[in-house]
Protein backbone atom coordinates (compact mmCIF):
# COMPACT_ATOMS: atom_id res chain seq x y z
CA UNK A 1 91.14 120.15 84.83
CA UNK A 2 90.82 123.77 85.30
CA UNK A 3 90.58 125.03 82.40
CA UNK A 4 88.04 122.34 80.93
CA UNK A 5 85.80 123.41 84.21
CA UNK A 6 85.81 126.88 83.42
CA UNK A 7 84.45 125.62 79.57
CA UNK A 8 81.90 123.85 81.22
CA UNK A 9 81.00 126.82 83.31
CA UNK A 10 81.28 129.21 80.55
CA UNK A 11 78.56 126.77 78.42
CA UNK A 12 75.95 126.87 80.57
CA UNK A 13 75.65 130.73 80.46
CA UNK A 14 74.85 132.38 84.11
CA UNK A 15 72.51 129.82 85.37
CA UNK A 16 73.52 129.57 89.11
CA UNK A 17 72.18 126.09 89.79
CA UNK A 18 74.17 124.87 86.85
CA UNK A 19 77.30 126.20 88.31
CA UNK A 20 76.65 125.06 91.41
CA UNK A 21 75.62 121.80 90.36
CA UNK A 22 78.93 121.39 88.00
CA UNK A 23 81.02 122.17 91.16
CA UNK A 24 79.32 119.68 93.14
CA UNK A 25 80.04 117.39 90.47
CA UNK A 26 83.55 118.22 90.46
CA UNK A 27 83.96 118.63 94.48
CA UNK A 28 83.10 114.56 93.97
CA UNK A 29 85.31 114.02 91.49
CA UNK A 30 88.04 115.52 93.16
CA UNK A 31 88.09 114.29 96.41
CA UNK A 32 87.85 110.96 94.93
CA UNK A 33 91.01 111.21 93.19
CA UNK A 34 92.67 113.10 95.87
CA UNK A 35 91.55 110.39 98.29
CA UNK A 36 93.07 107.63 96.06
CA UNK A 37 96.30 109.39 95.13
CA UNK A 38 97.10 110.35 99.02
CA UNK A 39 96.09 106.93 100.18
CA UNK A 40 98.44 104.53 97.24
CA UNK A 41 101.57 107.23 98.51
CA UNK A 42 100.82 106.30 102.17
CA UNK A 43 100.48 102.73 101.54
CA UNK A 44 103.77 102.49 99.49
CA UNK A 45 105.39 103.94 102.53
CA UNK A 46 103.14 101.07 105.10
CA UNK A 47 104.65 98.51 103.10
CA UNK A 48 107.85 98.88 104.52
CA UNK A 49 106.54 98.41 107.92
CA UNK A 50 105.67 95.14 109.53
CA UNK A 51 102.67 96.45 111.93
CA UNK A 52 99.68 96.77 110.68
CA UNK A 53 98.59 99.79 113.00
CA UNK A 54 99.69 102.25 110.26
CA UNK A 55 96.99 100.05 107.59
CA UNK A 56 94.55 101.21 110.10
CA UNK A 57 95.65 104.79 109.93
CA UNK A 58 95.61 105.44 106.54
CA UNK A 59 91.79 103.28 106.82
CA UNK A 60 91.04 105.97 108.73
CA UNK A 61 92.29 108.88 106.90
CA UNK A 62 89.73 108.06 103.88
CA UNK A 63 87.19 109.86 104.61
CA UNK A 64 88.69 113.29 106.17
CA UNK A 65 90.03 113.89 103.13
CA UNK A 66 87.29 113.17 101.34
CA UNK A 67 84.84 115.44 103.07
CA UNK A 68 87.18 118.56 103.34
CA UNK A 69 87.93 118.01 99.73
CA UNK A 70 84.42 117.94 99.12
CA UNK A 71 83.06 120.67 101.54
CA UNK A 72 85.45 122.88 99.45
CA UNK A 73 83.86 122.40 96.77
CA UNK A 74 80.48 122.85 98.42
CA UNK A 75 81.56 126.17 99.60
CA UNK A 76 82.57 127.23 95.60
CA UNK A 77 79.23 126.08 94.93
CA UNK A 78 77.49 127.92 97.69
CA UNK A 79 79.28 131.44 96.19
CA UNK A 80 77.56 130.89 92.70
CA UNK A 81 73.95 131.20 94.71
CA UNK A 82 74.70 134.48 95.09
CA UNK A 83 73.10 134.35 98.70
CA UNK A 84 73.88 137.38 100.89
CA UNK A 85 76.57 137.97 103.10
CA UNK A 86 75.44 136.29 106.43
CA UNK A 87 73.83 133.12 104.65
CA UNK A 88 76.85 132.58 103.24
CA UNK A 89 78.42 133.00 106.21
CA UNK A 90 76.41 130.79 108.01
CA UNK A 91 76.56 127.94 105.73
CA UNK A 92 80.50 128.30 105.62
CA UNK A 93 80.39 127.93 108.90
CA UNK A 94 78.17 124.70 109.07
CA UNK A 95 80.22 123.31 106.93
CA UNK A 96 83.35 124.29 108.79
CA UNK A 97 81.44 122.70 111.56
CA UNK A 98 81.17 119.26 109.55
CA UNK A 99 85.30 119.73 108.53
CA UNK A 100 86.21 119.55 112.50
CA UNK A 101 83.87 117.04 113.70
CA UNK A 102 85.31 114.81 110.76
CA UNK A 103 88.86 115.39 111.84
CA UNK A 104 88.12 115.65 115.34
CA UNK A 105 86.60 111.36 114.81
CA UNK A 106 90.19 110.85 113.15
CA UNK A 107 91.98 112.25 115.62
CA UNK A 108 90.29 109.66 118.12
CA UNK A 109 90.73 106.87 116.25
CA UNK A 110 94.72 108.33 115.49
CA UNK A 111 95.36 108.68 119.16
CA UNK A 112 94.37 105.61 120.41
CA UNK A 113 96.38 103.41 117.24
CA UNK A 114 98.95 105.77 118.45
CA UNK A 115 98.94 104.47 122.00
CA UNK A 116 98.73 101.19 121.27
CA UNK A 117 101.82 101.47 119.19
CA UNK A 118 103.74 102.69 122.11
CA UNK A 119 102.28 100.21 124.52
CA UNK A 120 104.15 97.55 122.29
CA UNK A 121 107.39 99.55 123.18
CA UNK A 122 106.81 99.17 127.07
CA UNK A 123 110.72 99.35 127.13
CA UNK A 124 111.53 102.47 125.43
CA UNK A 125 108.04 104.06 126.82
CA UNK A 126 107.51 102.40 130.53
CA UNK A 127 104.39 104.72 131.47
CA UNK A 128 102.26 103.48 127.89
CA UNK A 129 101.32 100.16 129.09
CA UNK A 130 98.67 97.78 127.71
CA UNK A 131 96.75 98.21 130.45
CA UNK A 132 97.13 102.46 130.28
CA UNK A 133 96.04 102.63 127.03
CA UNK A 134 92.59 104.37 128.28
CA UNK A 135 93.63 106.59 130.79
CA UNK A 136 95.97 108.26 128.29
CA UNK A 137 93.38 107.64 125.36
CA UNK A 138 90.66 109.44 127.67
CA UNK A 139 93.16 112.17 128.23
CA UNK A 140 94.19 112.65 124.96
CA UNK A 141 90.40 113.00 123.93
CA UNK A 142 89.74 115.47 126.47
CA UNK A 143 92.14 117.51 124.99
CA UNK A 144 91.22 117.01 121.49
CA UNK A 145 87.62 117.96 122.37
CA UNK A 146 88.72 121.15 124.19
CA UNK A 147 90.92 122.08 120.80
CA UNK A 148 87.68 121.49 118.88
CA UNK A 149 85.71 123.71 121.11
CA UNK A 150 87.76 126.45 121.09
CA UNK A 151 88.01 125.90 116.80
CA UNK A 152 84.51 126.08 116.78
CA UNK A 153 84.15 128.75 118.84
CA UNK A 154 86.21 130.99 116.19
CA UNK A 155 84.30 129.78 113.62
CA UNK A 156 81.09 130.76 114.89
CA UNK A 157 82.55 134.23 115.91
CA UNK A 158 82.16 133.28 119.41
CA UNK A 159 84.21 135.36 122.21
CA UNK A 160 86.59 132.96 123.38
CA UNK A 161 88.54 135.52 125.50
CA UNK A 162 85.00 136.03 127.83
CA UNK A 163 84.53 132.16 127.73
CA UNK A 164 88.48 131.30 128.55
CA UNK A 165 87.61 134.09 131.36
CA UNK A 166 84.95 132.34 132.84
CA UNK A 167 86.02 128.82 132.75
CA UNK A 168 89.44 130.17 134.30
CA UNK A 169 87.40 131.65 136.94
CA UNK A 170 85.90 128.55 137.48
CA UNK A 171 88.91 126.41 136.92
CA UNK A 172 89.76 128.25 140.19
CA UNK A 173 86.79 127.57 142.28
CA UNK A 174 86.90 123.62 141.21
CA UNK A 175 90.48 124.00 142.08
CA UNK A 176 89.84 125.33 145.97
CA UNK A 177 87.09 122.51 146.49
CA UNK A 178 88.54 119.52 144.87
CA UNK A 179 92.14 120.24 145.79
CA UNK A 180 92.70 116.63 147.14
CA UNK A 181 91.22 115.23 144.21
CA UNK A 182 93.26 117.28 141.85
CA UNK A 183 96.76 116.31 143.71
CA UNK A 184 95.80 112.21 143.38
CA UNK A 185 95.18 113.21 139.38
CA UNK A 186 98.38 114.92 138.91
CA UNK A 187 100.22 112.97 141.11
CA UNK A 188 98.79 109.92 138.68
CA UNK A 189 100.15 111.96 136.11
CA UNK A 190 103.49 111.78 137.64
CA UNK A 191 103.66 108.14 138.47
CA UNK A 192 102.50 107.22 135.19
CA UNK A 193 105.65 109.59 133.55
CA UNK A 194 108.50 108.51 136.05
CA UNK A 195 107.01 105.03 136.11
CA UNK A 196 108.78 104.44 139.88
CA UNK A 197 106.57 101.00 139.74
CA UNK A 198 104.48 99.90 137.03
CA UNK A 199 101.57 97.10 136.66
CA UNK A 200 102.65 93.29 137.80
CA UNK A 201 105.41 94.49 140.27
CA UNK A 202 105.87 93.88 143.99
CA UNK A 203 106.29 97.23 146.47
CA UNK A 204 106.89 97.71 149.91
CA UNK A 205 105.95 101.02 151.51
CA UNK A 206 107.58 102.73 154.02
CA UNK A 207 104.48 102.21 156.01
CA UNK A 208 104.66 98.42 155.73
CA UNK A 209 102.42 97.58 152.82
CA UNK A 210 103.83 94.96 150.54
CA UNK A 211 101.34 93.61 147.37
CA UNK A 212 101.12 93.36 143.73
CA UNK A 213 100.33 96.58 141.85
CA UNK A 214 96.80 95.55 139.66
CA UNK A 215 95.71 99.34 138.62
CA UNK A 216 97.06 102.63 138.47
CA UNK A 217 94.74 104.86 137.98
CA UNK A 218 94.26 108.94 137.94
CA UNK A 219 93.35 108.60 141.70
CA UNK A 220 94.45 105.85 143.12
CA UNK A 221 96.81 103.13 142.85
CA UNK A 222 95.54 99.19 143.88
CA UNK A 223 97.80 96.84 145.50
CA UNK A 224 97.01 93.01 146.42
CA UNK A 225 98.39 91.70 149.37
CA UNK A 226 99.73 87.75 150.27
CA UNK A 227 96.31 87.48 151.93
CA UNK A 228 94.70 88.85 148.88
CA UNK A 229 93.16 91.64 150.48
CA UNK A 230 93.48 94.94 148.01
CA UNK A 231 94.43 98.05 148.94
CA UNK A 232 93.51 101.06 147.48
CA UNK A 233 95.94 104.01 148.26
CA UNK A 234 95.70 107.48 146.90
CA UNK A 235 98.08 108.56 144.17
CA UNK A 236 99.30 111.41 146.27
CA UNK A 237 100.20 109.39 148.99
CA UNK A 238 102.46 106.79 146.57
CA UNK A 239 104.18 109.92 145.13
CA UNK A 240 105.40 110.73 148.52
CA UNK A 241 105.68 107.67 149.82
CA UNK A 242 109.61 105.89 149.78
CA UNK A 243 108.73 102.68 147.57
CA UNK A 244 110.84 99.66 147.47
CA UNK A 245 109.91 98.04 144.17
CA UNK A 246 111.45 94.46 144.58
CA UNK A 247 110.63 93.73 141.00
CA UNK A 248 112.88 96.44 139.81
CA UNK A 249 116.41 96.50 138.57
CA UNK A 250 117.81 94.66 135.75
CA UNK A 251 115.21 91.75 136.57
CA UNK A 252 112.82 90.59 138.77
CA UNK A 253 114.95 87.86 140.49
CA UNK A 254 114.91 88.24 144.08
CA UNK A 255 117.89 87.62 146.79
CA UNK A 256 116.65 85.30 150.06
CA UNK A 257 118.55 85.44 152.91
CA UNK A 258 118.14 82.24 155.87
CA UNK A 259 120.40 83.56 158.78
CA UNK A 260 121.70 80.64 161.05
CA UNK A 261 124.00 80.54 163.92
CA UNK A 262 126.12 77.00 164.97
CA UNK A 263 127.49 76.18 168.41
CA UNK A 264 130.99 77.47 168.72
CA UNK A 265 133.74 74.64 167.32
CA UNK A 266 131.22 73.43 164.48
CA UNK A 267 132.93 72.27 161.32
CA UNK A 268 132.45 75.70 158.93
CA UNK A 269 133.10 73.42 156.18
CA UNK A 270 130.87 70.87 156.66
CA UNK A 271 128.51 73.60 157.58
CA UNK A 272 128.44 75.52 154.33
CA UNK A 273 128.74 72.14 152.38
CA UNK A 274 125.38 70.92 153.94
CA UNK A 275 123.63 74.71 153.53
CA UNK A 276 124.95 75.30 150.05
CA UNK A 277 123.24 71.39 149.21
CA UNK A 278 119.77 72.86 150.90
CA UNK A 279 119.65 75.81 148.39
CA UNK A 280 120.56 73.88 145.13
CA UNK A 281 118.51 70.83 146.01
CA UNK A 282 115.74 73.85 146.37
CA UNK A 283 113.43 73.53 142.51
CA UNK A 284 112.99 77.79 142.85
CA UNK A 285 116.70 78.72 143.81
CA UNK A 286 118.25 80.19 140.30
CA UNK A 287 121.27 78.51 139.66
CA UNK A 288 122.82 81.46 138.04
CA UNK A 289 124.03 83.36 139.85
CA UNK A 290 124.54 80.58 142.15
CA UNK A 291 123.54 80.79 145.53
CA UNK A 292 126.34 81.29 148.86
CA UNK A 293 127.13 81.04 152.33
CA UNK A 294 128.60 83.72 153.80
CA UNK A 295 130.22 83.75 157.87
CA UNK A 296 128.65 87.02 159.09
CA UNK A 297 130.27 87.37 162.77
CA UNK A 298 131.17 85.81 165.81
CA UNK A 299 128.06 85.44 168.28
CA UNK A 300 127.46 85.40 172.02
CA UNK A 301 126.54 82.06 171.70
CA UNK A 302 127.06 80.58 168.29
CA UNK A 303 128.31 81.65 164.48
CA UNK A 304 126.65 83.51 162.62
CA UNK A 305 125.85 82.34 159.39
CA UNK A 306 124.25 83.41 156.24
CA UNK A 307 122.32 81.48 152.98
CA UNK A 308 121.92 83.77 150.43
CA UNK A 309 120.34 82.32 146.97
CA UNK A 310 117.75 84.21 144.25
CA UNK A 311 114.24 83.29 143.52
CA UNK A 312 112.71 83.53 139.95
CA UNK A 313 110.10 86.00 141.49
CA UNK A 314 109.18 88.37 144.87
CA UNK A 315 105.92 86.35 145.30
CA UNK A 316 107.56 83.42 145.94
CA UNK A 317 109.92 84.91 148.85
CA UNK A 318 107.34 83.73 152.03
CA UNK A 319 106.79 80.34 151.07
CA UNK A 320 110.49 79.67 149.62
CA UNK A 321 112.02 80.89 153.45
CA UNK A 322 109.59 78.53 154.61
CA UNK A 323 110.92 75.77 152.91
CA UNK A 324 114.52 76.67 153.11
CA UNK A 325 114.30 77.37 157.20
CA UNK A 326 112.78 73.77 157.53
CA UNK A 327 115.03 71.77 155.19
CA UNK A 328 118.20 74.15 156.99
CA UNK A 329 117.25 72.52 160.37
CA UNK A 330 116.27 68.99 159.35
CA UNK A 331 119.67 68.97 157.35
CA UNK A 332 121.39 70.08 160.58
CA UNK A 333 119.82 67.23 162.77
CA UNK A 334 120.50 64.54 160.39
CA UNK A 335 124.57 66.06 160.18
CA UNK A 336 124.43 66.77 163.60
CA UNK A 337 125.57 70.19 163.58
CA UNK A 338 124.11 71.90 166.78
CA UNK A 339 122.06 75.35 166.49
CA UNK A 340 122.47 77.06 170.15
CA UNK A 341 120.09 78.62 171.87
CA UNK A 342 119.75 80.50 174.97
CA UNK A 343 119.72 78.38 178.51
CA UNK A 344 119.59 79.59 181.96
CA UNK A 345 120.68 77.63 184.48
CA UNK A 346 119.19 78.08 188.63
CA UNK A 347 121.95 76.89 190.97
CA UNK A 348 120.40 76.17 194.67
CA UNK A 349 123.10 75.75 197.53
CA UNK A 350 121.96 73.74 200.25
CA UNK A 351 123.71 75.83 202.88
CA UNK A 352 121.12 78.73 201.91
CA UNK A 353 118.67 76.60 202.03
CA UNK A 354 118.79 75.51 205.65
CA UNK A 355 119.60 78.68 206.73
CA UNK A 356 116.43 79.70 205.23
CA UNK A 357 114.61 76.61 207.05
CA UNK A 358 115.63 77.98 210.32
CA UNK A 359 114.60 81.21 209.92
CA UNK A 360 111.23 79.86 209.56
């Protein structure tokens, strides 16, 4: 193809347009065919895949390639003007301009299919979430903008080391006045990475809170109470904070516990018989593992006892105890098991009585 562009060249004598025209013409041509022959390699290699994020990629990647091919050729053809040494500097960079704006669009578009790849890997990468996808996507495009910048600062022959200067200078300023703000964002940062808790899971807080985790943000994360009242708490506070995630672990089954005491020379058998019936007559106590009575100590007054059986999930914890505490002591009245309770008794004597009369 080379040579039979040079014959062309070489027929139409040293007419500029001409050349430039023919180049044009074979810029096109070109990055057509480079286009198709990139794209069929990249689609053999999709096929083996069963997601079609990658079809989307490559959808993408048309026309990148196609415009650098083609701004290549452009430039060739801008050389056969014969224009002088700073127009055709400035038009190299214009186009140059065109080349990074074109793959700075792709790299948009190839971030956030990137991202939502991961997010359908929530196992092997716990801080890309469905609902993450934008913070990181709006992260990832801040960088990709300041890349850009600095790209097209070099092509323009701009000083980057006096800009970089400035913005560093202030970068520092910002810094001293939105230092708060800045620790919530990279504390974000850090949640998001070590993923302590993640969206959909029930916390406690040292400092009491307990809720459902709706949004983690750069700033702040949400939590939803029982009494669905949210809570917004700031990102550098929850990085400190010692969280108790009670949908972690190796599921999100939770462990209730209904301590009871009986009077002292109860049956223990019939005792755990009639709790052990409470729990697996209960619809939301698992099965597996099944739940168990455990004799915890001896009492002032009674022994103490202890139902332990899992729930499917932490949201259900209030209302199952509820239901457990109340079947417990109904169960106990109908078997007739006595739960003791502290009594005081007031003895009068007579004799101190009268006394007292007389003195009166």
């Amino acid at each position: 193809m080379e040579s039979m562009l040079q014959n062309l060249l070489a027929r139409t004598g040293d007419n500029p347009f001409m050349h430039a025209g023919i180049l044009v013409v074979a810029a096109i041509v070109l990055a057509l065919i480079t286009d198709q022959i990139i794209s069929r390699v990249l689609k053999v290699w999709a096929r083996k895949t069963t997601t079609d994020l990658d079809d989307r990629l490559i959808q993408a990647l048309h026309r990148p390639i196609f415009l650098s091919v083609l701004v290549g050729g452009l430039y060739l053809a801008l050389v056969q003007l014969d224009l002088s040494d700073k127009a055709l500097g400035r038009f190299g960079a214009a186009l140059l301009t065109v080349v990074v704006m074109v793959w700075l669009v792709f790299a948009f578009r190839a971030s956030s299919i990137m991202l939502e790849l991961l997010s359908r890997l929530e196992k092997k990468f716990t801080a890309i979430q469905p609902n993450t996808v934008s913070l990181f996507n709006q992260v990832f495009r801040i960088v990709l903008v300041g890349a850009a910048v600095y790209f097209l600062f070099l092509i323009w022959g701009v000083d980057v080391g006096a800009w970089l200067a400035g913005a560093g200078i202030v970068g520092i300023a910002v810094g001293f006045a939105a230092k708060d703000t800045l620790a919530n964002v990279f504390s974000g940062l850090f949640i998001l990475a070590d993923a302590p808790y993640k969206l959909d899971d029930f916390v406690v807080l040292d400092s009491g809170e307990r809720g459902l985790v709706t949004d983690i943000g750069l700033r702040s994360t949400r939590l939803l109470t029982r009494d669905d009242i949210e809570i917004t708490i700031p990102n550098a506070v929850m990085a400190n904070a010692k969280i108790l995630n009670e949908s972690g672990g190796r599921w999100q089954k939770e462990r209730v516990r209904v301590k009871v005491g009986v009077a002292y020379g109860s049956d223990l058998d019939q005792v755990e018989s009639v709790l052990l019936d409470v729990a697996l007559q209960h619809p939301e106590i698992d099965a597996e593992p099944a739940p168990r009575v455990r004799f915890r100590a001896f009492g002032n007054s009674s022994l103490d006892l202890e139902l332990m059986g899992w729930i499917h999930e932490p949201v259900l914890r209030g209302r199952v105890l509820h239901e457990l505490h109340s079947a417990v002591y109904k169960s106990f009245a109908r078997e007739g098991i006595e739960i003791p309770y502290p009594k005081h008794d007031v003895y009068l004597y007579p004799q101190a009585a009268a006394s007292k009369g007389e003195k009166s």
